[in-house]
Protein backbone atom coordinates (compact mmCIF):
# COMPACT_ATOMS: atom_id res chain seq x y z
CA UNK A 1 11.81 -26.53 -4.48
CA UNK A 2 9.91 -26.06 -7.68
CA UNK A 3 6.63 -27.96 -7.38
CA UNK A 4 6.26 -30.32 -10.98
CA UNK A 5 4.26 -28.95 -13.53
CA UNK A 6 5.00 -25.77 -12.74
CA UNK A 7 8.34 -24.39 -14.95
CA UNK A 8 10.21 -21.59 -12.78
CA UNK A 9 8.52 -18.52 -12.65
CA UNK A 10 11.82 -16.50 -12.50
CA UNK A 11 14.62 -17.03 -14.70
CA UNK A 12 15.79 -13.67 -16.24
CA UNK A 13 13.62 -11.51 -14.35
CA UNK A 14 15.14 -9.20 -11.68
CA UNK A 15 13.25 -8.32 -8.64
CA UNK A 16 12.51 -4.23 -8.56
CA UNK A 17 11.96 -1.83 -5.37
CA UNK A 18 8.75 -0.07 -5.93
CA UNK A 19 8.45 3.21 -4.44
CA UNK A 20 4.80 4.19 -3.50
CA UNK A 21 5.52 8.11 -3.55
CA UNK A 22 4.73 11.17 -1.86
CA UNK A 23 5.93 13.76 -4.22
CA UNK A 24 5.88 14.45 -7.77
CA UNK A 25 10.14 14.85 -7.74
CA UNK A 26 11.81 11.99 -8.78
CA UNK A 27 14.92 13.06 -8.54
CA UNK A 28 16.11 11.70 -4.97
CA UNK A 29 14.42 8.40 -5.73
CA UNK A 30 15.75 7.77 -9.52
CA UNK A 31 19.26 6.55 -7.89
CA UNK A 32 17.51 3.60 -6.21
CA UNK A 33 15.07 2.84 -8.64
CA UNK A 34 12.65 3.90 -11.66
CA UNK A 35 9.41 1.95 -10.12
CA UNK A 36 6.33 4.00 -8.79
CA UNK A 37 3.25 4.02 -7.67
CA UNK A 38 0.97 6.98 -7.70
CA UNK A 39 -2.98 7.49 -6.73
CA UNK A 40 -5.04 8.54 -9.50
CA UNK A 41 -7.30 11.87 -8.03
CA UNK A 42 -10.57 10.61 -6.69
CA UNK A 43 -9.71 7.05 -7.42
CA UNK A 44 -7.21 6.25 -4.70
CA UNK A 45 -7.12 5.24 -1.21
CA UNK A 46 -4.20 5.39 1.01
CA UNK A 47 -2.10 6.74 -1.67
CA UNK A 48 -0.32 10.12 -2.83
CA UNK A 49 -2.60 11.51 -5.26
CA UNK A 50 -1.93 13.05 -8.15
CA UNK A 51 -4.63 14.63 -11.07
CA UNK A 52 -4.71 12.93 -14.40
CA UNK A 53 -2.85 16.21 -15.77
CA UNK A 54 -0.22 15.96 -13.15
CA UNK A 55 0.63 12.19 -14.15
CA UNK A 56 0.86 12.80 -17.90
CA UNK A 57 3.26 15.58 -17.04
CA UNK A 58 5.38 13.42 -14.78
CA UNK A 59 5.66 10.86 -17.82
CA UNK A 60 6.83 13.88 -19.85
CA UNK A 61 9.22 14.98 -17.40
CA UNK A 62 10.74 11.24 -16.80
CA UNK A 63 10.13 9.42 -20.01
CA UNK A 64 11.80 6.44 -18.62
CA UNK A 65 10.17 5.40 -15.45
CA UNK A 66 7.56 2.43 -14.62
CA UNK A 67 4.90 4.27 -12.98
CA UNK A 68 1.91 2.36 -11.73
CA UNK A 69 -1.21 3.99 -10.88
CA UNK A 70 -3.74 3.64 -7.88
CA UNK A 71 -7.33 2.83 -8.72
CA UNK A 72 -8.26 0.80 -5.58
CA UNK A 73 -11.64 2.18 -4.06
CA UNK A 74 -15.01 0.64 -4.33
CA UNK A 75 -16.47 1.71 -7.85
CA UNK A 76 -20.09 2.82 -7.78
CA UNK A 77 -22.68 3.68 -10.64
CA UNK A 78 -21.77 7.10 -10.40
CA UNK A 79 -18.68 6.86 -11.12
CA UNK A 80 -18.46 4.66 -14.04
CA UNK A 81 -18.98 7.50 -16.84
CA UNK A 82 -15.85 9.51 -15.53
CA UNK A 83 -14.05 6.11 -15.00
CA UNK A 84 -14.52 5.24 -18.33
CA UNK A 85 -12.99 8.57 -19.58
CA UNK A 86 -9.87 8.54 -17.00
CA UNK A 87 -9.10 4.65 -18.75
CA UNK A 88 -9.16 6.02 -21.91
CA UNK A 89 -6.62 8.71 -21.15
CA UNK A 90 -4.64 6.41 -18.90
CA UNK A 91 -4.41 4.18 -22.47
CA UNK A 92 -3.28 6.98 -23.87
CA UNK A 93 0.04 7.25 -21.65
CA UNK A 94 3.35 4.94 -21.07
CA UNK A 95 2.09 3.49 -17.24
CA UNK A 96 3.35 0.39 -16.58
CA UNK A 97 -0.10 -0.82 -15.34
CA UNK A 98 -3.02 0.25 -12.69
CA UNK A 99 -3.61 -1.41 -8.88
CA UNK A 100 -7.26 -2.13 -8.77
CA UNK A 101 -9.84 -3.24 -6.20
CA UNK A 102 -13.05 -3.11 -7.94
CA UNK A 103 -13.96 -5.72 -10.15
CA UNK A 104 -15.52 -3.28 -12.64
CA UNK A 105 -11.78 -1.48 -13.56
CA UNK A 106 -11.08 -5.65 -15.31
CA UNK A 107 -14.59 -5.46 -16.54
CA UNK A 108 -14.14 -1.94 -18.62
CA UNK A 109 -10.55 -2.64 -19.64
CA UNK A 110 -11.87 -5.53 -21.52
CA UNK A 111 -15.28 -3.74 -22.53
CA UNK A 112 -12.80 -0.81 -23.83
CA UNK A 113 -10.32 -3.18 -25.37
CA UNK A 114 -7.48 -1.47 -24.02
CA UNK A 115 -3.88 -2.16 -23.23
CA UNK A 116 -2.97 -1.47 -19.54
CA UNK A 117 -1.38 -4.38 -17.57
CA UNK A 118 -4.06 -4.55 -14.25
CA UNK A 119 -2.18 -5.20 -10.59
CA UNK A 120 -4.96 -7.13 -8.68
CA UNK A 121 -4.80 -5.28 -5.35
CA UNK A 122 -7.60 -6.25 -2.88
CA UNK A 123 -5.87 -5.66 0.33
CA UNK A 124 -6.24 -8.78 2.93
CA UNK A 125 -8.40 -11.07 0.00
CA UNK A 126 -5.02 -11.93 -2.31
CA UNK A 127 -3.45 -14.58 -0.19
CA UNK A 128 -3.11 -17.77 -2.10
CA UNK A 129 -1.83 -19.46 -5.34
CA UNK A 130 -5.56 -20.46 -6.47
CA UNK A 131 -6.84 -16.63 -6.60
CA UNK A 132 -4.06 -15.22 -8.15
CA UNK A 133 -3.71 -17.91 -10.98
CA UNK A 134 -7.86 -16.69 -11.40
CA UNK A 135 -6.86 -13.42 -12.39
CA UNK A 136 -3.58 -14.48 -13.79
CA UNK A 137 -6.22 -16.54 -15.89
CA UNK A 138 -8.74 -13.24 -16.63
CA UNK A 139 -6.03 -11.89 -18.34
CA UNK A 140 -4.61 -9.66 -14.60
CA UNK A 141 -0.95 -9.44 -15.29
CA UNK A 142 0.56 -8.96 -11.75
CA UNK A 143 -0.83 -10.05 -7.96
CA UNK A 144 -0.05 -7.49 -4.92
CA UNK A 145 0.08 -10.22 -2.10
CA UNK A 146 -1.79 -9.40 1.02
CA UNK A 147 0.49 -8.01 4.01
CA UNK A 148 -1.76 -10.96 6.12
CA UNK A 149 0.22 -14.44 5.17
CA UNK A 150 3.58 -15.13 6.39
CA UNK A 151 6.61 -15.57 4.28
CA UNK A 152 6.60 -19.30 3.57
CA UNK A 153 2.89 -18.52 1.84
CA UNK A 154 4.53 -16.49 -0.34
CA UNK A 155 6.93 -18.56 -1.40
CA UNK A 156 4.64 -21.38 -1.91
CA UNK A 157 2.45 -18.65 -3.99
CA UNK A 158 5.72 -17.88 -6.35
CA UNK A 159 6.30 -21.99 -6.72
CA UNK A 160 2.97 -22.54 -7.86
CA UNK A 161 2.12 -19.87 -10.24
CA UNK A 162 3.93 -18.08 -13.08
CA UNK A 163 2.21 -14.57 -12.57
CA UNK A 164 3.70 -11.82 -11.43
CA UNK A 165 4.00 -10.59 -8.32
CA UNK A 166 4.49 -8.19 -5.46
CA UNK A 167 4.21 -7.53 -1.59
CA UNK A 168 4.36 -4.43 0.65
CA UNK A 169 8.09 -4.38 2.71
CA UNK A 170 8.34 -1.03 4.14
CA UNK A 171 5.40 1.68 5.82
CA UNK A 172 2.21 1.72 7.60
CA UNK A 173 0.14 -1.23 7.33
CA UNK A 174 -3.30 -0.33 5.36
CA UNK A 175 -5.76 -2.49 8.01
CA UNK A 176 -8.96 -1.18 6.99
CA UNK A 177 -10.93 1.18 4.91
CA UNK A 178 -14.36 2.60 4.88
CA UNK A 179 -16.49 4.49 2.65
CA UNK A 180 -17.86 6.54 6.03
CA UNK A 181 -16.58 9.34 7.57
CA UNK A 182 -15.90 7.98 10.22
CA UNK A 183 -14.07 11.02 11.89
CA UNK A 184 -16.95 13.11 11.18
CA UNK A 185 -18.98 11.07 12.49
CA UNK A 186 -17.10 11.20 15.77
CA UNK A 187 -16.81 14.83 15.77
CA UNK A 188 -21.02 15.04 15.50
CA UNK A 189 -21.10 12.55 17.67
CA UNK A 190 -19.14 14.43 20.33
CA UNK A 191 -20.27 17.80 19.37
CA UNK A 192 -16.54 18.71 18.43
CA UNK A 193 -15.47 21.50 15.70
CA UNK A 194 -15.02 19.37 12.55
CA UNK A 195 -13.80 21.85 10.46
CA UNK A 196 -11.30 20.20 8.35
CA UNK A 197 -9.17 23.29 7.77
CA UNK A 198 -8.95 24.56 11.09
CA UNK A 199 -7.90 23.14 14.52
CA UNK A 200 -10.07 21.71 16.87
CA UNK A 201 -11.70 23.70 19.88
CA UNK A 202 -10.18 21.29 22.37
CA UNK A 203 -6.78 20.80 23.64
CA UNK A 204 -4.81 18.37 21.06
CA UNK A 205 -4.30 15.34 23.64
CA UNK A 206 -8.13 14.58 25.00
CA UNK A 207 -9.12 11.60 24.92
CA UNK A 208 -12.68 10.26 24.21
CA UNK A 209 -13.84 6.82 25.30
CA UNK A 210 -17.06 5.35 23.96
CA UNK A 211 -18.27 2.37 25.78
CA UNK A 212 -20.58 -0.60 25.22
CA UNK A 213 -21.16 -4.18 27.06
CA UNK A 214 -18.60 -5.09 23.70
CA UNK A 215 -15.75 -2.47 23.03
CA UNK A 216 -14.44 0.32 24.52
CA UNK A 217 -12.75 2.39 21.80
CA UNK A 218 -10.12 5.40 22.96
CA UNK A 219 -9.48 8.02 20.07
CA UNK A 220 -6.50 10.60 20.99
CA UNK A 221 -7.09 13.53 18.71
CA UNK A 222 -3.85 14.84 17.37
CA UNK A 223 -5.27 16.98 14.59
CA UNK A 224 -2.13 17.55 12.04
CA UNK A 225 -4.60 18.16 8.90
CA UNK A 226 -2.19 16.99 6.49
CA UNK A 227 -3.12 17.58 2.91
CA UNK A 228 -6.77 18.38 3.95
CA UNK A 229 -7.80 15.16 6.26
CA UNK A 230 -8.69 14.66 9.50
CA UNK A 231 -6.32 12.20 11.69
CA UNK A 232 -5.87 10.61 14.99
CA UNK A 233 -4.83 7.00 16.84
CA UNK A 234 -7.27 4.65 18.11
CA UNK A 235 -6.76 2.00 19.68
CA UNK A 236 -9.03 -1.48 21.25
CA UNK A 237 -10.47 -2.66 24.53
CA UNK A 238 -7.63 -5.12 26.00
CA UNK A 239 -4.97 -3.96 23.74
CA UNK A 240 -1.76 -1.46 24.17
CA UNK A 241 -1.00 -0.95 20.27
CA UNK A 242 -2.13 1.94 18.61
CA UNK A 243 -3.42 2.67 14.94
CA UNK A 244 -3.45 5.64 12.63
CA UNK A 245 -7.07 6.61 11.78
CA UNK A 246 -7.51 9.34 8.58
CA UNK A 247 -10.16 10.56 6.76
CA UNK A 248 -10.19 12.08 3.43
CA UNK A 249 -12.74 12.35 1.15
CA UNK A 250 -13.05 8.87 0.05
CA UNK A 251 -13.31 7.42 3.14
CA UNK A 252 -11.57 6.71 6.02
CA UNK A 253 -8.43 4.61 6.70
CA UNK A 254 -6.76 2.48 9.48
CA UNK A 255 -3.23 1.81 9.33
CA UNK A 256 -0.44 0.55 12.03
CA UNK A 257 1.29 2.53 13.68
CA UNK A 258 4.21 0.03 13.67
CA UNK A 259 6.21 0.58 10.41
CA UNK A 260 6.19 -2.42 9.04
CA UNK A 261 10.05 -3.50 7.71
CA UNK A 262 10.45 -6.86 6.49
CA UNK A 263 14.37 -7.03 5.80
CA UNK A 264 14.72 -9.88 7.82
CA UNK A 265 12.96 -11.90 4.47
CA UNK A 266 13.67 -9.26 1.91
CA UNK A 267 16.78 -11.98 0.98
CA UNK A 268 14.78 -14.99 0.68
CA UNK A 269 12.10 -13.23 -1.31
CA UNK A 270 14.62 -12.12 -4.07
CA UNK A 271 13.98 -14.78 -6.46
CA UNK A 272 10.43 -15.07 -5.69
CA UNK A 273 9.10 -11.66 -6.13
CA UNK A 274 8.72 -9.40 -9.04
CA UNK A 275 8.43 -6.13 -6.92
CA UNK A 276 8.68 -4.61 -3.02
CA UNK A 277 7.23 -2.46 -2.35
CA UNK A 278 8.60 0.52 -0.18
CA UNK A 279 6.17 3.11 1.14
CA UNK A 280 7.60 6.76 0.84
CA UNK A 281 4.51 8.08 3.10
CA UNK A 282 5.54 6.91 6.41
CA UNK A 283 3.95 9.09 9.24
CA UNK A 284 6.01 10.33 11.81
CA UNK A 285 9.22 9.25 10.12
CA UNK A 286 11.78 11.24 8.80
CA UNK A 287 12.55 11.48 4.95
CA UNK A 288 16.16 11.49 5.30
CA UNK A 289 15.19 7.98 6.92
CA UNK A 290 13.38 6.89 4.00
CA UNK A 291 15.91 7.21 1.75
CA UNK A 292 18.64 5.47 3.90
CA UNK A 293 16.10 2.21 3.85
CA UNK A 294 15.56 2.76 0.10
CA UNK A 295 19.43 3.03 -0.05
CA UNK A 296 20.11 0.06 1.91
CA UNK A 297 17.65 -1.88 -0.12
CA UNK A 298 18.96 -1.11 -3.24
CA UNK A 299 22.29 -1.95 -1.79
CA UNK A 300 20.62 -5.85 -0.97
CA UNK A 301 19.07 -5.99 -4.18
CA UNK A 302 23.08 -5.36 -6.25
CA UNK A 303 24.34 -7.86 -3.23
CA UNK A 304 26.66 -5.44 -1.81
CA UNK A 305 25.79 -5.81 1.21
CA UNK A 306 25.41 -9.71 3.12
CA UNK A 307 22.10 -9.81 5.09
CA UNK A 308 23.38 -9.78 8.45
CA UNK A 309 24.38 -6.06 7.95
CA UNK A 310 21.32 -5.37 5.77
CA UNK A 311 19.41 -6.13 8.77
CA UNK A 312 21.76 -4.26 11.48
CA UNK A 313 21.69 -1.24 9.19
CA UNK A 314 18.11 -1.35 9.07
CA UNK A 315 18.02 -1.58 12.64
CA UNK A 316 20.27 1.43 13.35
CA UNK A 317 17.84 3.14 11.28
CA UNK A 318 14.65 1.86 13.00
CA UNK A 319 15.87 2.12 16.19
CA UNK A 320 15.10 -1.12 17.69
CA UNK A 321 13.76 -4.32 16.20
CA UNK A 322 12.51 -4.57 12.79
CA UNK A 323 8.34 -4.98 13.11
CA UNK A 324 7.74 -7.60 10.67
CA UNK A 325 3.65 -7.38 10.78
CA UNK A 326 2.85 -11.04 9.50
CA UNK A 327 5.78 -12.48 7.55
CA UNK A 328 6.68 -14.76 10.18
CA UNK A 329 3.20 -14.73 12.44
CA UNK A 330 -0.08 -16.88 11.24
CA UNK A 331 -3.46 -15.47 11.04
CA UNK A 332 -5.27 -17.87 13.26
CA UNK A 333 -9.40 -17.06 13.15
CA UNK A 334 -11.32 -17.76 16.54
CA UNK A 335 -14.49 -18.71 17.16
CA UNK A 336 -15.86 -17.55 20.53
C-alpha cells in the first residue's frame, strides 16, 4: 500500500541485477545483464579495482553497458587534488553514475558542475526513508540501502520516497572497514613475517588468541595473498561464526563469512527496487556457482521461474539454507 502523497515510485521502471565484478570480461555476464559495478584504483574499498585507463577501455570495448564506479573510502586533504582530476575524466566517459561514501565526492561534483548521477553508499548509515529523501533532495540520484534493516524497511523506504534505489542480495557481507592495517599490525604485534608477497614463517592453521578482562579475539591465519593483501578469519569471545578479515592498501576489511542470499525476498522486492545487487567476488565459492545464481536470478526477474523453485534452485546451489543476513532479523541495540 502506497502511503498518500506519495505517487508510485515504480511504474515503467524494471528492476536490474547489478553485478559487482571481478574481472574486466564481460562476456559470461552480458547474458544476464549489462549492470556493473567496478572500484576506481585507490578509491575503492571492498571492490574489484580497476585503473582509470582500464575503465575507459572497458567502455570502448562494451559501448552499451551501465557501469557504475566505486568511490567509497574516507576522502582526506591529500587526496582531493588527484580526486578532482579522476572526476573530471570520469565526466568525460558514459558511467552510469559513482557509489560514494565521502561527503566531499557530492561536494566537488557540484563545485565542478559536472554530470555524473552519485549512488549514496555509506554502508550500515542508509537505512531509512528520511536520509535518503536528504540526498534524493541534494540532488543524489540513487540510495544503496544498508544490508542492516529487514525487508519490510525496505519496502516502507520504496513507499515513501520516489528515489532510486538498490540493496546488496548475493556475497560477503562488508561489516566493517578501517583505515589501519590492521593485519600488520598483528603481524608486529606477534613478531610474524609480514611480507605481503611471500608466505608466512608459520604453519598456515595457528591460531593466535589475544586476551583482555573484555574480548578474547582468535585470528586463524590462512595466508592466500590474493591480488596482493593479507587475509584471515577472526572471530569473537562467546561466538562460533567466523569473519573474513583483509587488508589491502586502503585499509582493512571485515566481511561474513556466510554468503549472504536473499532469494527468499528477491520476489517481493521486484517492484520496489531499482537494482540487486549480486556480488561476483565471493570467497571460497566457485565461479561456475556464481553464474548459476546470476542465471537463476535473471530467470526470476523474466518470471520464468515461480519462487518456490527460485528458492529450491538456489538452495541446491548453496547447499543448505539460504543465509539471509538481516532481511528478516531486527537490529536490536543493548545497553549493558
Amino acid at each position: 500500500m502506497l502511503v498518500m502523497g506519495w505517487p508510485s515510485r515504480k511504474e515503467g521502471v524494471r528492476l536490474k541485477l547489478l553485478v559487482s565484478l571481478n574481472t574486466l570480461e564481460l562476456e559470461t555476464y552480458l547474458k544476464f545483464t549489462n549492470s556493473f559495478i567496478i572500484g576506481l584504483e585507490n578509491y575503492s574499498i571492498n571492490y574489484y579495482n580497476a585503473s582509470i585507463e582500464e575503465i575507459e577501455q572497458m567502455l570502448k570495448k562494451y559501448p552499451d553497458i551501465d557501469l557504475f564506479i566505486s568511490m567509497n573510502k574516507n576522502i582526506f586533504n591529500e587526496d582531493l587534488p588527484d580526486l578532482k582530476e579522476k572526476l573530471l575524466e570520469l565526466n568525460r566517459m558514459n558511467i552510469k553514475g559513482i557509489f560514494f561514501y565521502d561527503l566531499s565526492i557530492l561536494n566537488l561534483i557540484k563545485e565542478l558542475n559536472l554530470n555524473i548521477p552519485l549512488v549514496i553508499s555509506q554502508d550500515h548509515l542508509i537505512t531509512n526513508y528520511n536520509i535518503c529523501n536528504y540526498y534524493f533532495n541534494k540532488g543524489v540520484t540513487y540510495a544503496n540501502l544498508s544490508s542492516d534493516i529487514t525487508v519490510n524497511k525496505i519496502i516502507d523506504i520504496g513507499e515513501k520516497t520516489n528515489g532510486k534505489l538498490m540493496t546488496f542480495f548475493f556475497g560477503n557481507i562488508l561489516v566493517t572497514h578501517s583505515k589501519r592495517k590492521l593485519l600488520t599490525n598483528f603481524y608486529d604485534f606477534y613478531k610474524l613475517d609480514k611480507t605481503l608477497n611471500n608466505e608466512i614463517e608459520n604453519p598456515n592453521n595457528l591460531n593466535y588468541n589475544r586476551k583482555t578482562e573484555k574480548t578474547d579475539l582468535k585470528l586463524d591465519l590462512k595466508e592466500k595473498n590474493i591480488e596482493n593483501k593479507k587475509s584471515g578469519l577472526i572471530n569473537e569471545k562467546n561466538k562460533e561464526e567466523m569473519y573474513y578479515i583483509e587488508e589491502n592498501k586502503i585499509g582493512t576489511n571485515i566481511l561474513t563469512k556466510k554468503i549472504l542470499n536473499a532469494a527468499k525476498y528477491f520476489f517481493q522486492l521486484k517492484n520496489v527496487l531499482d537494482y540487486a545487487i549480486l556480488d561476483s567476488n565471493v570467497r571460497n565459492f566457485e565461479q561456475n556457482d556464481f553464474l548459476n545464481i546470476l542465471k537463476l536470478y535473471k530467470l526470476a526477474l523474466d518470471d520464468k521461474i515461480n519462487e518456490t523453485d527460485f528458492i529450491k534452485e538456489n538452495e541446491k546451489i548453496m547447499k543448505g539454507e539460504l543465509y539471509e543476513g538481516f532481511f528478516n532479523k531486527k537490529t536490536i541495540y543493548k545497553v549493558k
